[in-house]
N, C-alpha and C. Protein backbone atom coordinates (compact mmCIF):
# COMPACT_ATOMS: atom_id res chain seq x y z
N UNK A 1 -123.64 -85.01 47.46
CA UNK A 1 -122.69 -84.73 46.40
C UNK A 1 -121.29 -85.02 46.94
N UNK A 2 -120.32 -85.84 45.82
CA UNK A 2 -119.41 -85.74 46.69
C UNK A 2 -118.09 -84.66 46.52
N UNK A 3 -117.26 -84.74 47.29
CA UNK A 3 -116.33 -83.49 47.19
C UNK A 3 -115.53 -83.34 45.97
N UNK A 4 -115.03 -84.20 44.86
CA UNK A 4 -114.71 -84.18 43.81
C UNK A 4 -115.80 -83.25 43.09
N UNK A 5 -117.06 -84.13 42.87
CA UNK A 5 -118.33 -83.05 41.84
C UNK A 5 -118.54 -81.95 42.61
N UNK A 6 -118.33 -81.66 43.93
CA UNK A 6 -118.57 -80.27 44.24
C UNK A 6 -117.15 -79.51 43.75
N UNK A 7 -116.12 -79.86 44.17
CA UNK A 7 -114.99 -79.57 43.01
C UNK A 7 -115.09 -78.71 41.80
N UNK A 8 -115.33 -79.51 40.86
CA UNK A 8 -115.54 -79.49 39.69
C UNK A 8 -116.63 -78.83 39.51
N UNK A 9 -117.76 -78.45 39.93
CA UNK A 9 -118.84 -77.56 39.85
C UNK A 9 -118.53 -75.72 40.23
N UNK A 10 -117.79 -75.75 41.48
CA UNK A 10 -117.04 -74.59 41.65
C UNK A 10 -116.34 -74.21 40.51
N UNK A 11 -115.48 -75.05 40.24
CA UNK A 11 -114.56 -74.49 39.32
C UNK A 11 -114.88 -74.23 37.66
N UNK A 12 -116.01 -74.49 37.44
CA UNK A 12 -116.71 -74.51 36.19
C UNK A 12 -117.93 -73.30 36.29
N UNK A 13 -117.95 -72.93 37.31
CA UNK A 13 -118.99 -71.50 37.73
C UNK A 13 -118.14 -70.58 37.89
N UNK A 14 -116.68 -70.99 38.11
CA UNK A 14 -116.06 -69.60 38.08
C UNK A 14 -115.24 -70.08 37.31
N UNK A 15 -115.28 -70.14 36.15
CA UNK A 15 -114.55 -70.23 34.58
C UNK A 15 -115.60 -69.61 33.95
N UNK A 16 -115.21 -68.64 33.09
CA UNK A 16 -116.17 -67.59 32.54
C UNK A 16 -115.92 -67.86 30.84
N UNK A 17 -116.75 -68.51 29.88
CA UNK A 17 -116.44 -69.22 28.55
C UNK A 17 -115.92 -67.52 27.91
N UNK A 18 -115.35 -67.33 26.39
CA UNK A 18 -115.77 -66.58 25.58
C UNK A 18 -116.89 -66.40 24.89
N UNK A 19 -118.16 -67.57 25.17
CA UNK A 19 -119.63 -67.30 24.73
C UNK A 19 -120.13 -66.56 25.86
N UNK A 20 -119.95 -66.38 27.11
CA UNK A 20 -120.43 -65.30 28.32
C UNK A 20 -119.96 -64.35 28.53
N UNK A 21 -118.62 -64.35 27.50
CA UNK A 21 -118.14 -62.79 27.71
C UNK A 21 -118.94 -61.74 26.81
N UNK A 22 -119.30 -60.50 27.45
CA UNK A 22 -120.23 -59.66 26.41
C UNK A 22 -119.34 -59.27 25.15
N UNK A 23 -119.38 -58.88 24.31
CA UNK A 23 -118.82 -58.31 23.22
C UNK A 23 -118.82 -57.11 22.51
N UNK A 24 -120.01 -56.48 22.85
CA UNK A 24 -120.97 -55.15 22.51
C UNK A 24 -121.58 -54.47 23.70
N UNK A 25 -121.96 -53.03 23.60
CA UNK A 25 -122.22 -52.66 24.46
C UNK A 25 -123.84 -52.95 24.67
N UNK A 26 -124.42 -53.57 23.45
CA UNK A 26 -125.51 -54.18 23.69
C UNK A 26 -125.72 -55.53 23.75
N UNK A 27 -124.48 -56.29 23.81
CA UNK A 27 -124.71 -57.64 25.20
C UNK A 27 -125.10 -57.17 26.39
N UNK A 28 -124.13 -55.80 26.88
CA UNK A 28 -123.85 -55.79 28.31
C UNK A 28 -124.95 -55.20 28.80
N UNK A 29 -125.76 -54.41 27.97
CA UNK A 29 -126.68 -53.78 28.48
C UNK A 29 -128.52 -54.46 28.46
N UNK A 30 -127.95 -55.43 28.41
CA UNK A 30 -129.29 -56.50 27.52
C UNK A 30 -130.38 -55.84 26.12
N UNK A 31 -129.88 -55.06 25.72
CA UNK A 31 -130.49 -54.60 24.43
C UNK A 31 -130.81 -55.47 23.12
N UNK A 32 -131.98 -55.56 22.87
CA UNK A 32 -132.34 -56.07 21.86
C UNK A 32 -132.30 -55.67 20.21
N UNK A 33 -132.21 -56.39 19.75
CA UNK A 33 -131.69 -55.97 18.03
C UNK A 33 -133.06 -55.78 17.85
N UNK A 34 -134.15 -55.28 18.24
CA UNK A 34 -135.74 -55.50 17.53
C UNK A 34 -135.60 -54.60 16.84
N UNK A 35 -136.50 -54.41 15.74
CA UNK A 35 -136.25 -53.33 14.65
C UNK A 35 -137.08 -51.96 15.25
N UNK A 36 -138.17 -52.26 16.30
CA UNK A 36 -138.36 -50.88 16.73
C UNK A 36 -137.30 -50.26 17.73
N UNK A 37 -136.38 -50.96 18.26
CA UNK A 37 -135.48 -49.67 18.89
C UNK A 37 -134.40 -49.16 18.24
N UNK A 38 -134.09 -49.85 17.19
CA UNK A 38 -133.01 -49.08 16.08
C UNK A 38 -133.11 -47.97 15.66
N UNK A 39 -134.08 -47.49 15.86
CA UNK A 39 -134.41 -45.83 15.51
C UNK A 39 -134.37 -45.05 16.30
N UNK A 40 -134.16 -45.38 17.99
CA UNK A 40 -134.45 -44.48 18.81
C UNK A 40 -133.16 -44.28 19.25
N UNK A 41 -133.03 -42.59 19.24
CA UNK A 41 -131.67 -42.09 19.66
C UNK A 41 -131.34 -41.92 21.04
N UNK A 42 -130.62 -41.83 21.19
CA UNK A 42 -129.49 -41.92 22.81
C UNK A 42 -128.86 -41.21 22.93
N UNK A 43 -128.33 -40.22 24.61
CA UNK A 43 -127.52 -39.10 24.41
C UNK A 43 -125.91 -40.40 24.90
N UNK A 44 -124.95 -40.33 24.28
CA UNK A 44 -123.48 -41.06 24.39
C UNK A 44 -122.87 -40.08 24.84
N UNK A 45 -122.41 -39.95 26.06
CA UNK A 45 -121.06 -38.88 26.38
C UNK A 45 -119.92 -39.75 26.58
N UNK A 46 -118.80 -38.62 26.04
CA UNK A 46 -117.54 -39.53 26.81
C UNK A 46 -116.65 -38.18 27.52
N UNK A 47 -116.68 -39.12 28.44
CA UNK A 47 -116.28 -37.86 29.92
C UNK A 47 -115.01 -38.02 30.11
N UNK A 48 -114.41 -36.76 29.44
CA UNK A 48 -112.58 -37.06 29.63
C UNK A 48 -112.00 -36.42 31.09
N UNK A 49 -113.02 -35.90 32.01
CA UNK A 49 -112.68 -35.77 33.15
C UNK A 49 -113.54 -34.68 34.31
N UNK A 50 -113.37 -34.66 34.79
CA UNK A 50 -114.14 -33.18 35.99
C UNK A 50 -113.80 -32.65 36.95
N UNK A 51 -114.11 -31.54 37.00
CA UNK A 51 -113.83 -30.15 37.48
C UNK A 51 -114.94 -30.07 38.40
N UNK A 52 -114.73 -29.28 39.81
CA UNK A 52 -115.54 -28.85 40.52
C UNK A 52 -114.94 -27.44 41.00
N UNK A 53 -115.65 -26.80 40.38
CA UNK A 53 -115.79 -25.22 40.33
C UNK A 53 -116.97 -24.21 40.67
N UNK A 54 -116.49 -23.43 41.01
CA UNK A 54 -117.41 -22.62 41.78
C UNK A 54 -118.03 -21.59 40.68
N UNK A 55 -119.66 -20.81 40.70
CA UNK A 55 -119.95 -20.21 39.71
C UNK A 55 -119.32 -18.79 39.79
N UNK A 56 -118.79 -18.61 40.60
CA UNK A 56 -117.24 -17.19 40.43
C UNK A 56 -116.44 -17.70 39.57
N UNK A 57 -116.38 -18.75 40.15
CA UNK A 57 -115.05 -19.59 38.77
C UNK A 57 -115.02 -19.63 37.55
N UNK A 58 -116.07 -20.05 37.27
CA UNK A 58 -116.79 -20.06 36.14
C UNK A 58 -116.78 -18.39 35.52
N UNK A 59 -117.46 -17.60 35.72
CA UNK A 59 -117.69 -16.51 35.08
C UNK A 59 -116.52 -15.86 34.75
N UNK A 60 -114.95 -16.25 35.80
CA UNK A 60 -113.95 -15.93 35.52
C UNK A 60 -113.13 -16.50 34.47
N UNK A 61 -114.11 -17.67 33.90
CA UNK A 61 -113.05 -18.08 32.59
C UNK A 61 -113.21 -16.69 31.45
N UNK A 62 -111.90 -17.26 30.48
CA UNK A 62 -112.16 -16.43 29.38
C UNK A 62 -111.28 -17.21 28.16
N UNK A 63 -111.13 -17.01 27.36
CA UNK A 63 -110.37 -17.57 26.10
C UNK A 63 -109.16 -17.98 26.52
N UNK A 64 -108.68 -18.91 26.56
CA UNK A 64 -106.97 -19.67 26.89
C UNK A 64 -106.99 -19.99 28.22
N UNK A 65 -108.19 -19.92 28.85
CA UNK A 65 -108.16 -20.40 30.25
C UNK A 65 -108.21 -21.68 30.38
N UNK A 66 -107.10 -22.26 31.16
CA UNK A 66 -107.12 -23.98 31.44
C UNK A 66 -108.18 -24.21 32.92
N UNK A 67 -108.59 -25.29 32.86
CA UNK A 67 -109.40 -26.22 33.90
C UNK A 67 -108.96 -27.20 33.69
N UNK A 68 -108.04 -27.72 35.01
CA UNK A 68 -107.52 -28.85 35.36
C UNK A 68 -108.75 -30.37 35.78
N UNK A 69 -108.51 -31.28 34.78
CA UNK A 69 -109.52 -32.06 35.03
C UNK A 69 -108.98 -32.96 36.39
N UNK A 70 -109.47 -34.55 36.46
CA UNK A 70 -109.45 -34.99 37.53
C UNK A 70 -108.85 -36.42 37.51
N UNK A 71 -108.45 -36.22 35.88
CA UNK A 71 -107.55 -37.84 35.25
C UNK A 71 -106.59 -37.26 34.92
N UNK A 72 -106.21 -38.57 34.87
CA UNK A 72 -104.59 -38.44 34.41
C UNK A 72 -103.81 -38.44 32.74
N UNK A 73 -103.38 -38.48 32.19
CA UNK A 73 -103.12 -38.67 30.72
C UNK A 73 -103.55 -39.87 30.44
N UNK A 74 -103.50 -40.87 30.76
CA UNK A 74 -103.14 -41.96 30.43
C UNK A 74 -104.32 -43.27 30.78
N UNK A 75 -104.83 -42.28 31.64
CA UNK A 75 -106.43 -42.75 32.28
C UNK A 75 -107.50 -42.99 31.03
N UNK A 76 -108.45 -43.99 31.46
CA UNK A 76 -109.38 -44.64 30.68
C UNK A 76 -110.53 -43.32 30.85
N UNK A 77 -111.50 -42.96 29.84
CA UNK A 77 -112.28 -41.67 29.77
C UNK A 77 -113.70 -42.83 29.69
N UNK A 78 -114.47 -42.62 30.42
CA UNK A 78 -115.83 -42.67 30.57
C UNK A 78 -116.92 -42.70 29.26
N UNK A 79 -117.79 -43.37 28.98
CA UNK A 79 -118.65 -43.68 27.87
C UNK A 79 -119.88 -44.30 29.02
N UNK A 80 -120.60 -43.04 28.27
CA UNK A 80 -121.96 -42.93 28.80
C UNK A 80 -122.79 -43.08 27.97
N UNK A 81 -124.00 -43.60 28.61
CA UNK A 81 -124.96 -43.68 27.44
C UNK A 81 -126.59 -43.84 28.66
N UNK A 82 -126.94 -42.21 28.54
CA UNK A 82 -128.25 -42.49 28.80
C UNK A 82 -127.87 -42.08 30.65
N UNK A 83 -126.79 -41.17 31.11
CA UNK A 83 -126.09 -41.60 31.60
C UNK A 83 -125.47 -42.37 32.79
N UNK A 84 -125.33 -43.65 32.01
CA UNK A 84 -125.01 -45.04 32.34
C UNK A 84 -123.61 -45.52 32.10
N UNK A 85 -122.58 -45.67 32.90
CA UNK A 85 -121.47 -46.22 32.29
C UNK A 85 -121.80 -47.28 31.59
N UNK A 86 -121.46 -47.44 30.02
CA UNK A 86 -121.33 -48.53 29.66
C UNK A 86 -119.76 -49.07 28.88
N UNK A 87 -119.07 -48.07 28.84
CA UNK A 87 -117.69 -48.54 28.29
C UNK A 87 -116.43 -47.51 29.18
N UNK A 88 -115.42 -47.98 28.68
CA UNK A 88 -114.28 -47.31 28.61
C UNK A 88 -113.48 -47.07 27.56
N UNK A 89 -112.47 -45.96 27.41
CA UNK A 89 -112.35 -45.98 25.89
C UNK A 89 -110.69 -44.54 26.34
N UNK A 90 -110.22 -44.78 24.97
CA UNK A 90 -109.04 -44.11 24.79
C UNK A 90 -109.29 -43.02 23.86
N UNK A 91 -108.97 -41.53 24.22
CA UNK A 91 -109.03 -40.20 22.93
C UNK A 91 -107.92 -41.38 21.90
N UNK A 92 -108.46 -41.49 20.61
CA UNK A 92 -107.55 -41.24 19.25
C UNK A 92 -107.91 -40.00 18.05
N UNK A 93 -107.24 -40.05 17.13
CA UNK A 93 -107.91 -38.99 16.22
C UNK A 93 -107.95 -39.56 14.96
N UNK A 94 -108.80 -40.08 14.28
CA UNK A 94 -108.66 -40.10 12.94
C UNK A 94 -109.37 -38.99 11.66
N UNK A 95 -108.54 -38.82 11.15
CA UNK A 95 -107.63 -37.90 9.99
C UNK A 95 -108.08 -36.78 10.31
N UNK A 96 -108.57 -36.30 11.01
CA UNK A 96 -108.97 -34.30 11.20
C UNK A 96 -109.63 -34.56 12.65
N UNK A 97 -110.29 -35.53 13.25
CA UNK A 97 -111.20 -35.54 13.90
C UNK A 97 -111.46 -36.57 15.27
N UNK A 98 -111.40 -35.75 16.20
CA UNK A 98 -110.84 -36.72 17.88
C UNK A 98 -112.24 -37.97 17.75
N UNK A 99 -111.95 -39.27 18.33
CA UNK A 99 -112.31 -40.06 18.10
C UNK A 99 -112.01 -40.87 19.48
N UNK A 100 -113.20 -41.87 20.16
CA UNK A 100 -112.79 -42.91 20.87
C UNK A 100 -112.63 -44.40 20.44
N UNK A 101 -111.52 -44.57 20.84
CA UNK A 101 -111.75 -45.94 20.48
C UNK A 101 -112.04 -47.04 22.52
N UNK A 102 -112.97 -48.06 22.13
CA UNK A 102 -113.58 -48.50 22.91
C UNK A 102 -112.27 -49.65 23.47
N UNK A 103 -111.86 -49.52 25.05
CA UNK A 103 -111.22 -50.65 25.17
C UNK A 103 -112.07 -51.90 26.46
N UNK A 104 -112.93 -51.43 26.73
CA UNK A 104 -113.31 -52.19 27.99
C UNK A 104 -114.92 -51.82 27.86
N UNK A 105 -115.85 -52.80 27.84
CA UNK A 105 -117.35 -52.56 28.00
C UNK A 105 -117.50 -53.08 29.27
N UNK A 106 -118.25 -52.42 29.58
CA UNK A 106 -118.41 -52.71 31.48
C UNK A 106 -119.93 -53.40 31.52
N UNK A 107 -119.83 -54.38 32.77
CA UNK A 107 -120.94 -54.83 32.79
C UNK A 107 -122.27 -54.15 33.33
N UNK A 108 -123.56 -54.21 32.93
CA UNK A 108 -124.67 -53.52 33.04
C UNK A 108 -124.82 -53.85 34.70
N UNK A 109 -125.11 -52.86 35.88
CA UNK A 109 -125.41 -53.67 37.27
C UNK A 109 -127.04 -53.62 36.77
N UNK A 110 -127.88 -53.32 35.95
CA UNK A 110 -129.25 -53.47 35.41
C UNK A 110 -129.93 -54.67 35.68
N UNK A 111 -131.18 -54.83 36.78
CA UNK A 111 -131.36 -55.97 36.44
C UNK A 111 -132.22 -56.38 35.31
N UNK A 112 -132.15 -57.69 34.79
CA UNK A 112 -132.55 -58.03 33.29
C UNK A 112 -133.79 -58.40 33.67
């Protein structure tokens, strides 16, 4: 091969199209649209942060007690599924009711 097409082969394996970028969290996770798993439910957490506390600690909460989490304001909150990171995502609220909105789907390390 010569050093031009090896060139050009590098640089076309690490150019990543918008048809290889995932889009859904079921690109990233290789999930199939088949109609039997559309029914089956999943536990989704989204983890706005953590605490490591002791069970004294614990029993000492009571109503208005704060627990300092382990992010920052401004920090991306965790989306789990199954639990698996599969996204990242921002607290919003729409009209009465806290809400994530999704900014980053992470890739599955799963092998396919």
């Amino acid at each position: 091969m010569l050093k031009s097409e090896r060139m050009a082969d590098e640089e076309s394996s690490e150019t990543q199209t918008e048809a290889d970028t995932p889009n859904t969290i079921g690109d990233v996770m290789g999930a199939t649209t088949d109609a039997a798993l559309n029914g089956v439910d999943i536990d989704v957490v989204a983890v706005l942060g953590t605490a490591d506390l002791k069970v004294s600690q614990i029993l000492q909460l009571g109503r208005g007690a704060v627990v300092e989490l382990d992010r920052l304001i401004n920090e991306p909150i965790d989306i789990r599924a199954e639990r698996q990171l599969v996204a990242r995502g921002e607290v919003v609220i729409v009209e009465d009711r806290l809400a994530i909105q999704l900014t980053e789907v992470v890739q599955s390390s799963r092998p396919k």
